[in-house]
Every structure is written in C-alpha cells, then in structure tokens.
Protein backbone atom coordinates (compact mmCIF):
# COMPACT_ATOMS: atom_id res chain seq x y z
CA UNK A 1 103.08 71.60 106.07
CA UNK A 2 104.86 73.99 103.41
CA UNK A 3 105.30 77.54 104.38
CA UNK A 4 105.08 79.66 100.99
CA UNK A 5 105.19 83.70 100.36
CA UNK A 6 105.27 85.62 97.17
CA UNK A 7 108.45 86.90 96.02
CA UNK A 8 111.05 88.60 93.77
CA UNK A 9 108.06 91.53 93.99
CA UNK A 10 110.69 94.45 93.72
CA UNK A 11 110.99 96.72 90.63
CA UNK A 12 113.64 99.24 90.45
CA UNK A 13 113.69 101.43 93.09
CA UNK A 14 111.25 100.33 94.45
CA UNK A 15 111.66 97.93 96.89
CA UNK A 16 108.62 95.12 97.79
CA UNK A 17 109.46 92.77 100.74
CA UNK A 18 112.62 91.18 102.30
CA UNK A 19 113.38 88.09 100.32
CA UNK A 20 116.39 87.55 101.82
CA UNK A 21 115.02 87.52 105.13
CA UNK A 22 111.80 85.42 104.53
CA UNK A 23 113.89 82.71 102.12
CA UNK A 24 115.64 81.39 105.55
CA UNK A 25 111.55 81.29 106.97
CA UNK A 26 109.51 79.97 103.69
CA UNK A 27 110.31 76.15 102.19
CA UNK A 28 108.65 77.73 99.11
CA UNK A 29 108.39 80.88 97.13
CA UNK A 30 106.37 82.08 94.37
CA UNK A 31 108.46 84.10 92.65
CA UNK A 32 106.83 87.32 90.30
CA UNK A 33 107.02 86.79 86.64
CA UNK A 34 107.32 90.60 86.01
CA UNK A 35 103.88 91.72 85.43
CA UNK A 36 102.80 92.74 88.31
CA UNK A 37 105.58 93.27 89.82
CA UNK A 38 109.62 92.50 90.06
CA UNK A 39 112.24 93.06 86.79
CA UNK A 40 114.54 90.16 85.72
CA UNK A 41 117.74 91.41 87.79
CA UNK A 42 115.20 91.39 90.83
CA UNK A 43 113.58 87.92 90.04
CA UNK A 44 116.97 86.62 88.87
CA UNK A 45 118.75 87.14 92.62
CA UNK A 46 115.33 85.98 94.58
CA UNK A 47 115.74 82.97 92.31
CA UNK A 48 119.44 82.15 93.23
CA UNK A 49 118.69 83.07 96.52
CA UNK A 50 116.11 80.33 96.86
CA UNK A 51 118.15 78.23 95.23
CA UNK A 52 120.85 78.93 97.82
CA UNK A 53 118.60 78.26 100.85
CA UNK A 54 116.90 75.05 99.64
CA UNK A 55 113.82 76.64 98.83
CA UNK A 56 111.12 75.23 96.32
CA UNK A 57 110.28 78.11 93.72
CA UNK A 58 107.17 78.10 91.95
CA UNK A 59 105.76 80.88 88.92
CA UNK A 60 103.47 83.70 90.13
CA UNK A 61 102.09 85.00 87.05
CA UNK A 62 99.27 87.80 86.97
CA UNK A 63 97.61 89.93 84.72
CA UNK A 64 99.37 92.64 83.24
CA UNK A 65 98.67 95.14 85.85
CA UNK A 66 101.99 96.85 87.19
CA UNK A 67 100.18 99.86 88.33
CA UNK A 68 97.23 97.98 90.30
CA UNK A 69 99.48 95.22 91.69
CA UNK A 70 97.83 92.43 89.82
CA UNK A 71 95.03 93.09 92.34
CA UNK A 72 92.35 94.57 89.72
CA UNK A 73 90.19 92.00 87.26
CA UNK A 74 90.83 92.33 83.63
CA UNK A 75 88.26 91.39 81.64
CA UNK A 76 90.42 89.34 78.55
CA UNK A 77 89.64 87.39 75.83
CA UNK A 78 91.07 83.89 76.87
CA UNK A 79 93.39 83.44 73.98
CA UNK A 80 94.99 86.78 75.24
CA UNK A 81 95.20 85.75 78.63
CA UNK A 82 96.24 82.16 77.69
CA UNK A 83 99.45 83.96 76.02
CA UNK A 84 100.00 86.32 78.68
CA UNK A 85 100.31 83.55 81.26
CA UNK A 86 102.25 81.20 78.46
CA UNK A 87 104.87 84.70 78.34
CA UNK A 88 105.28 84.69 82.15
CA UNK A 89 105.49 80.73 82.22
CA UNK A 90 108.47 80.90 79.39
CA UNK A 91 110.43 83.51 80.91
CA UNK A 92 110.25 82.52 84.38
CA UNK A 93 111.25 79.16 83.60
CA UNK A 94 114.42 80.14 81.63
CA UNK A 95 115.36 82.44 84.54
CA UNK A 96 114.79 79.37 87.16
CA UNK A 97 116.57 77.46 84.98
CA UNK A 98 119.70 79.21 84.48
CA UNK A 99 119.52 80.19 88.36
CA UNK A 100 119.95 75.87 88.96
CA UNK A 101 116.42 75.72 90.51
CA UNK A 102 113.77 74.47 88.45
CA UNK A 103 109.88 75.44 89.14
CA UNK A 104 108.14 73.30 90.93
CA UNK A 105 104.56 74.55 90.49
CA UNK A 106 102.50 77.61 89.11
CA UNK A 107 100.88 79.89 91.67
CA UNK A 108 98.64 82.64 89.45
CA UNK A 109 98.93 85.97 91.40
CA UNK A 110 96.24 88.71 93.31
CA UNK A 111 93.11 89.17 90.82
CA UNK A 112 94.00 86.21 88.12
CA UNK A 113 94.08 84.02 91.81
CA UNK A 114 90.99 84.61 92.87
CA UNK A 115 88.99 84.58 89.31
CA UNK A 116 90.22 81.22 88.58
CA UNK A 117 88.69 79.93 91.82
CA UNK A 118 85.66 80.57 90.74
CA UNK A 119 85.27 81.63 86.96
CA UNK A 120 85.58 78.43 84.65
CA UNK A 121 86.54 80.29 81.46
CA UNK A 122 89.33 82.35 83.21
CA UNK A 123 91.12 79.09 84.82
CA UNK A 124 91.18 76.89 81.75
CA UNK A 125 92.76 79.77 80.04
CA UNK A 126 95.38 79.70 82.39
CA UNK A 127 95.66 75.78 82.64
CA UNK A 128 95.65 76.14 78.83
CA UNK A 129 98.97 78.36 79.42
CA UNK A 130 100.34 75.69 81.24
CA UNK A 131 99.44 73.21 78.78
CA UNK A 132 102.15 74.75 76.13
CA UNK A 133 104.70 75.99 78.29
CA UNK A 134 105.14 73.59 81.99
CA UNK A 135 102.74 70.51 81.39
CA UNK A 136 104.09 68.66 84.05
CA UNK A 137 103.68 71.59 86.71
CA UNK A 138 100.63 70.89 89.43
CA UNK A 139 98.90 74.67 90.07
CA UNK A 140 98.96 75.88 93.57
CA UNK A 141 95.14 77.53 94.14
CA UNK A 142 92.28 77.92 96.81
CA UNK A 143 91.68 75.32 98.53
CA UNK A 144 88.29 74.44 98.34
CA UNK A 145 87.43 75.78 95.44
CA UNK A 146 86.10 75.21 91.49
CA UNK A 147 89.07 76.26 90.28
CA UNK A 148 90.74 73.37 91.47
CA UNK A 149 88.32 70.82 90.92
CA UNK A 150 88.52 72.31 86.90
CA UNK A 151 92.25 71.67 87.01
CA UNK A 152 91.54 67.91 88.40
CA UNK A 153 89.61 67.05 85.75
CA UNK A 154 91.92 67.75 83.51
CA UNK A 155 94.66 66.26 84.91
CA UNK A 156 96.56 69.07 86.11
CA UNK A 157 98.14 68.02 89.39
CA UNK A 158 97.12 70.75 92.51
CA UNK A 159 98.49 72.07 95.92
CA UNK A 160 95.62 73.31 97.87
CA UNK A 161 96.79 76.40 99.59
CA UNK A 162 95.23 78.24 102.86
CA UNK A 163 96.21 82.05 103.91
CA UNK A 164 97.66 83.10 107.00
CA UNK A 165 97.29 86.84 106.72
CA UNK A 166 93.93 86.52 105.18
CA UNK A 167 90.37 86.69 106.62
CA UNK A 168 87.84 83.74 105.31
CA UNK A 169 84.10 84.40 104.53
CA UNK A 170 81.33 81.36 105.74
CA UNK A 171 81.19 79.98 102.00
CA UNK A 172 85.55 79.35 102.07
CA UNK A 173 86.44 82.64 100.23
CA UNK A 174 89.08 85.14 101.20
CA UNK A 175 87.07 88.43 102.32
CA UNK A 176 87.94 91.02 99.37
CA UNK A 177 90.31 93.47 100.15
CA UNK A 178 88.08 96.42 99.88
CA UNK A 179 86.48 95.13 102.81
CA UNK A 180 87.06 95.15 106.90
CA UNK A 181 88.91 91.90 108.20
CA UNK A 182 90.73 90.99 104.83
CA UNK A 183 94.20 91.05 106.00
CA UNK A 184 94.89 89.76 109.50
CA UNK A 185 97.51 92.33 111.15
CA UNK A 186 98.01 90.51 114.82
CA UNK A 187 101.07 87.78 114.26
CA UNK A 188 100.01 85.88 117.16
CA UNK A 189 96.16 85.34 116.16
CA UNK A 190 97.11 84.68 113.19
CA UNK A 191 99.64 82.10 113.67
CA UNK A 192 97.33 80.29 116.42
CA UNK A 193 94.60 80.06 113.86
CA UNK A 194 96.92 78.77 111.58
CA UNK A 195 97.65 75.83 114.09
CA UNK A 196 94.41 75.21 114.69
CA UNK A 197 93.98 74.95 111.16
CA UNK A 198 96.47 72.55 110.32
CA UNK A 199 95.97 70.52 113.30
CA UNK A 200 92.35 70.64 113.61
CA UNK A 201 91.32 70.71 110.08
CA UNK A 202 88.99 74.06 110.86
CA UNK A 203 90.05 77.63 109.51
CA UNK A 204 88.10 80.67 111.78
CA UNK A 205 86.24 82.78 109.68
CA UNK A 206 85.31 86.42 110.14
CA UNK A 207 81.70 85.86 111.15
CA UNK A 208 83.05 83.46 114.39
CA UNK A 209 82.13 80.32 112.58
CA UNK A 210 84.32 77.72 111.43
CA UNK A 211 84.81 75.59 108.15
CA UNK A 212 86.40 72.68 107.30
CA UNK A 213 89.05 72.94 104.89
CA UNK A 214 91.75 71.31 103.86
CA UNK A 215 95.07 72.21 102.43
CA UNK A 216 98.74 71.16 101.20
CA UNK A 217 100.27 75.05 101.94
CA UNK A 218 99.75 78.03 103.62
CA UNK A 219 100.94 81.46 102.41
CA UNK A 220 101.98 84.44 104.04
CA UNK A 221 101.79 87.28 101.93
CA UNK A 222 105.43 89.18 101.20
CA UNK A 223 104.28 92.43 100.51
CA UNK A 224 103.17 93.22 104.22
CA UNK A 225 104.68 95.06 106.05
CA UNK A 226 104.44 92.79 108.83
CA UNK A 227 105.43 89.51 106.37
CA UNK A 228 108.33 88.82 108.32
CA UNK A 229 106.96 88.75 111.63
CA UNK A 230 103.87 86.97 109.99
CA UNK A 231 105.75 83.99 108.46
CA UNK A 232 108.39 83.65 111.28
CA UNK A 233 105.69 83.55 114.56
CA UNK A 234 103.97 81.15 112.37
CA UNK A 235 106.40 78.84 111.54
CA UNK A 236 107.71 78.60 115.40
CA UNK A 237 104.00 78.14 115.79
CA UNK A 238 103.41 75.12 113.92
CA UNK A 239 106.91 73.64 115.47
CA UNK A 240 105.93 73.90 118.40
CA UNK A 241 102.70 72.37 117.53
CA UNK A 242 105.08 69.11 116.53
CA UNK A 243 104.13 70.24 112.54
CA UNK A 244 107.63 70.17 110.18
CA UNK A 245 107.39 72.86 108.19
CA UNK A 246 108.70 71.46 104.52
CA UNK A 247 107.68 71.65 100.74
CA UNK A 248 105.88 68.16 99.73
C-alpha cells in the first residue's frame, strides 16, 4: 500500500510541516505547486529531498487561495481554472524536473479535491489542465467517487486514495471540516482503522457503520500537527499487519 502526505507546504517564514522528517516515513509526496501554499526555494528542497529518499512526487495544485489554505471553494469559470491548474502543472514539473525526480501523478489540493469528486464541470476542467500540460499523468482522487469515474472515461489513468486522519460520512465522503469528527487526532485509532481498512476492505465511518471501499493510497495529512506521529504509527501499523508500504 503507498503511504502519501502533502508537502513542500512552507512559505517564507512560515513554516508548514516537517518534510524532512515525514520523506524517510511516506513512499510518496504531493508536493504544493505554490498556490496554496509553499514558494519555489521551499518546493525546490522538498523536491530534492524526495528525490534523495526514493520517494515518488506527485503535483498538488489548488485554487489560488494562499490566505484560506486552498480549503475555501472558488466559484471559476472553467477556462480560468483549466489555466490555473495548467500554471501549477508547468511549473511544478520544471522544478521536478531539474530536481532529477519526475512527477508521477497529479493530486488536486483541499477545496479543488473535494469539488472534483463530485462536481462534473469542476473535474474536467482540471483533467482538461492535464490534458495540455502532463497527459500521461494518472490523477490521484477519492476513492469512490464521480470524480474518478469522469477521469476513467476519459482515459485518464487514477490512484484511488483513502485518508488516515480523516473522518468518513455513510455515503463515502470525508466529513467537512467545519464539522465534529473531521480530523482524527488519536494515532493509534487511526492507524488500526487504517489496517482494518486495507486488510479488510471496510473504512469505519463516524456514524459506527462501515463501507466498503477500496483504494491504491492512503494519505496522512502534513499540515497536522500530529502528521508525524500520524504517518509513522501507521506505517509500523500496516508492517506489522504483513502490508509493504511502497508506491505502485
């Protein structure tokens, strides 16, 4: 099973996340494409770092929403958005590039995520992106959902992708932030379900029920402040469950 967090967050002075530390956890990492977060010394070290340490590096782009995190909708037209993700694409490709580790895969970040799961418009704008700039590239998204299925049909290869640190609703959505039980805090629990989940074929959901899901990585978000603990219980977790935690 592949292990991925988001990465290369940092801007400035401000400091988002260990990468360091979580590149010798991770076997991938979706690095920021600088608008939602990280600047191109930032992204340029997380991407030699990965590099370094063997790890798979995919695109995170977002929508251009530094001060909200990429976490807020934007309501764009989808030629607008469609060159916003192509920008992001371009850029973080050159930087991979010249840091000897080419992408692998585009992982759309926060609020562009989640509308492409289920908004039709929104995703083909971004596959659209990907269309001009990495054609080849599969898109990492939730697993389960439209979004996917939309990127299928067109050919676009996917990697269905499952959330440690996440809480899941009944219908195989990721309970909205702005709501109780959307970001799992206990390590252990979290990492057990996890197990479960990749062993079992079941992810817990916040209601006590179960659903049956199915995915090709799970994520562990870098921005936590518990990300390192998060990623590193989980990993010994699934080893010790007999899983090897590798990028496919």
């Amino acid at each position: 099973m592949d292990l991925n967090a988001d990465l290369g967050e940092s801007f400035g002075a401000w400091t988002m996340g260990d990468d360091a530390a979580m590149l010798a956890i991770v076997s991938s990492a979706n690095v920021a494409c600088g608008f939602h977060g990280g600047d191109p010394i930032g992204i340029m070290a997380t991407l030699r770092a990965a590099a370094s340490a063997g790890v798979r590096v995919g695109a995170h782009p977002s929508y251009r929403d530094r001060a909200g995190f990429g976490r807020r909708h934007i309501d764009m037209a989808p030629a607008e958005l469609t060159a916003d993700v192509a920008y992001q694409l371009a850029a973080l490709d050159g930087l991979a590039r010249a840091a000897g580790t080419p992408l692998a895969y585009v992982k759309p970040h926060g609020a562009l995520y989640n509308t492409m799961a289920t908004n039709e418009k929104v995703a083909h704008a971004v596959y659209d992106a990907m269309a001009l700039v990495t054609p080849a590239l599969p898109v990492m998204g939730l697993a389960g959902s439209a979004g996917l299925r939309w990127a299928n049909e067109r050919g676009i290869g996917t990697i269905a992708e499952a959330f440690v640190d996440r809480g899941y609703r009944a219908d195989g959505t990721l309970v909205p932030r702005s709501q109780p039980d959307a970001v799992l805090h206990d390590a252990d629990a979290a990492a057990s379900r996890i197990v479960r989940f990749v062993t079992e074929g079941v992810m817990e959901t916040v209601d006590g029920g179960t659903i049956e899901l199915r995915a090709d990585s799970v994520c562990v978000h870098g921005d936590s402040p518990a990300a390192l603990e998060m990623a590193s219980r989980t990993r010994a977790a699934l080893e010790a469950a007999g899983v090897t935690v590798a990028a496919r």
